[in-house]
Each structure stands twice: as structure tokens, then as C-alpha cells.
C-alpha atoms as a PDB file:
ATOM      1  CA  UNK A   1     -68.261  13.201 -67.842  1.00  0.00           C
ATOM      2  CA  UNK A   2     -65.506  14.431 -65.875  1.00  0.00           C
ATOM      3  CA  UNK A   3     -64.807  18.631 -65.592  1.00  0.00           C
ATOM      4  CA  UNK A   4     -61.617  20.611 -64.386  1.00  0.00           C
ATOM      5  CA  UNK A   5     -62.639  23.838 -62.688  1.00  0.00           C
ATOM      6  CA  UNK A   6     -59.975  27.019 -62.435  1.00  0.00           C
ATOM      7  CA  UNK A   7     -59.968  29.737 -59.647  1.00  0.00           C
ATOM      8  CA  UNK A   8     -58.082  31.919 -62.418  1.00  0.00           C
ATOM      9  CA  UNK A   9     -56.941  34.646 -59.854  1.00  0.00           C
ATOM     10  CA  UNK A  10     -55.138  31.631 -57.785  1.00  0.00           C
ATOM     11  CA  UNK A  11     -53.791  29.878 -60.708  1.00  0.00           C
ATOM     12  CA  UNK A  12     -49.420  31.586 -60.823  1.00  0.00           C
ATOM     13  CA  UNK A  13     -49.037  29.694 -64.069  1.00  0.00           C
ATOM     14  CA  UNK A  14     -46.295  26.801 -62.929  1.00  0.00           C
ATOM     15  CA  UNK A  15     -47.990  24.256 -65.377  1.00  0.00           C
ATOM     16  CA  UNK A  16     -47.553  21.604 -62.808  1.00  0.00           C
ATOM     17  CA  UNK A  17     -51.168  20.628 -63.239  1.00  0.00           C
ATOM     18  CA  UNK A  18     -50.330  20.714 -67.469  1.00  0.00           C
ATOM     19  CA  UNK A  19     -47.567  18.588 -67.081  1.00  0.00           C
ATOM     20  CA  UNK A  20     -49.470  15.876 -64.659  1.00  0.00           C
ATOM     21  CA  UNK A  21     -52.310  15.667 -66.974  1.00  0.00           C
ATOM     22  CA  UNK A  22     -52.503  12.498 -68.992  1.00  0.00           C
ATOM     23  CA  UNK A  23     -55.198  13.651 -71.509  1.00  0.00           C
ATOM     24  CA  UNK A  24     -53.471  17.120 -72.639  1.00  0.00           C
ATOM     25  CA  UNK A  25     -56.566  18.844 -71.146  1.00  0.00           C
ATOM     26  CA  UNK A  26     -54.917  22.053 -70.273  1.00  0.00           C
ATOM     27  CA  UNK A  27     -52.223  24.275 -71.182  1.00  0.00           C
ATOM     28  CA  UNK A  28     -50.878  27.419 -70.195  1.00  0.00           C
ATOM     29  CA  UNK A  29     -53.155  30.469 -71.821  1.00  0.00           C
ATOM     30  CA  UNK A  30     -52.788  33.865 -73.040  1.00  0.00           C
ATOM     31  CA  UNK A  31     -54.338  36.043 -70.436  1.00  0.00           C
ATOM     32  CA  UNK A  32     -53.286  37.699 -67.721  1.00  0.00           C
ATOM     33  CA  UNK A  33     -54.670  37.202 -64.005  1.00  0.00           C
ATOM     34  CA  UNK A  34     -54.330  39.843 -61.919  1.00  0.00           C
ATOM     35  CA  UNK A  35     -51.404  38.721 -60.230  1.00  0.00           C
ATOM     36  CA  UNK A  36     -49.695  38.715 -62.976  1.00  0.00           C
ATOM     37  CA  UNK A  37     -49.608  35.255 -64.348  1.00  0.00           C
ATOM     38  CA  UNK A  38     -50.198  34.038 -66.990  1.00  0.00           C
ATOM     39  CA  UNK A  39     -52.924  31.074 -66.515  1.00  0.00           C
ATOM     40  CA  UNK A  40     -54.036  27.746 -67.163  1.00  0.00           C
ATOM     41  CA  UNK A  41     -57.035  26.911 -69.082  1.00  0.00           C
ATOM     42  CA  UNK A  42     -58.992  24.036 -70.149  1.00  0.00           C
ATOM     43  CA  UNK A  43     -58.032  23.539 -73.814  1.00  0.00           C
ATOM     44  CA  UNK A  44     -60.327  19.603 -74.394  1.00  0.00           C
ATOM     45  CA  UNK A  45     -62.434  19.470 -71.607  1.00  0.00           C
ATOM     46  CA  UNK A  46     -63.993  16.341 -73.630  1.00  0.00           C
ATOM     47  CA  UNK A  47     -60.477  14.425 -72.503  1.00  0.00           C
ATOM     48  CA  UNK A  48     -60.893  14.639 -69.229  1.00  0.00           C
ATOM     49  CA  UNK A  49     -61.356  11.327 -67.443  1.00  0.00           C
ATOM     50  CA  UNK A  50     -61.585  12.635 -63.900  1.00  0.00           C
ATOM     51  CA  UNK A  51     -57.987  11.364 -62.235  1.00  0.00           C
ATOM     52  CA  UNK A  52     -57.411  14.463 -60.239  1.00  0.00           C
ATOM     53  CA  UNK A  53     -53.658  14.400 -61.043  1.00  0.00           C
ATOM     54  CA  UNK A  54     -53.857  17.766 -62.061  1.00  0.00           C
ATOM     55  CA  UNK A  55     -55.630  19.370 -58.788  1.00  0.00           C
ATOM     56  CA  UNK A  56     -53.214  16.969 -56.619  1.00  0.00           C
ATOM     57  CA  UNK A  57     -50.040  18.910 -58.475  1.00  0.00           C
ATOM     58  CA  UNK A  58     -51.577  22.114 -57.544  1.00  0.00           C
ATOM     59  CA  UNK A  59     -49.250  23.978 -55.069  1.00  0.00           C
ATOM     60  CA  UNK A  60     -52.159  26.856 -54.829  1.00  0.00           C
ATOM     61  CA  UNK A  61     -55.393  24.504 -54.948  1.00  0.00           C
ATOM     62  CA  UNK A  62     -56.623  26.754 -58.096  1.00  0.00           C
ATOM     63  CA  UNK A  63     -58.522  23.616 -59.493  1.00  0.00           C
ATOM     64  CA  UNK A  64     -60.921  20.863 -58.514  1.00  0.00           C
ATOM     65  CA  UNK A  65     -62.128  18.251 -60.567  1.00  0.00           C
ATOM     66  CA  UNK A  66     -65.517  17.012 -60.903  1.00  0.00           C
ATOM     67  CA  UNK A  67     -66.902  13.705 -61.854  1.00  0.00           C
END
């Protein structure tokens, strides 16, 4: 099974990688970084198939996927 890691403190909260998901396996959370932003989490990490769309949208490199 496939598995989205988040550098938290990189993430600025754009929800490009939310948006280029194809499994709705993250969304924008609650919490605070501290920078600021408001960041992305992984809400069904059971969904994710291991594309990498999400970490290729990233304009920070906050995530990597594993597989």
C-alpha cells in the first residue's frame, strides 16, 4: 500500500497537491504551521494508490509518496 508523507513546516497550504489528487486523500486541515499556513493532511490514507500527482503539484516539495 501506497503512503503520502508531509514536511508540515514546508507545506504554505495552496491545495495544489488536494486538487491533483484523484482519490480525495488529502485536504486542507485545521492547524497552523509555523509559517503561518494552514496545512495539508492526509484525510484516507487507505485511497492512496501511489500516482505521485500530488508531490509532482508541489511548488515547495512538502510531500513524497511511497509505494
Amino acid at each position: 500500500m501506497a503512503r503520502v508523507d508531509i514536511e508540515i513546516e514546508r507545506c504554505k497550504g495552496c491545495a495544489l497537491c488536494v486538487d491533483a489528487c484523484p482519490e480525495q486523500v488529502l485536504e486542507i486541515g485545521n492547524e497552523i504551521n509555523l509559517g503561518g499556513y494552514q496545512h495539508v493532511v492526509v484525510v484516507n490514507p487507505d485511497n492512496c494508490i501511489g500516482c505521485c500527482r500530488c508531490a509532482e503539484m508541489c511548488p515547495d516539495v512538502a510531500l513524497a509518496v511511497w509505494r
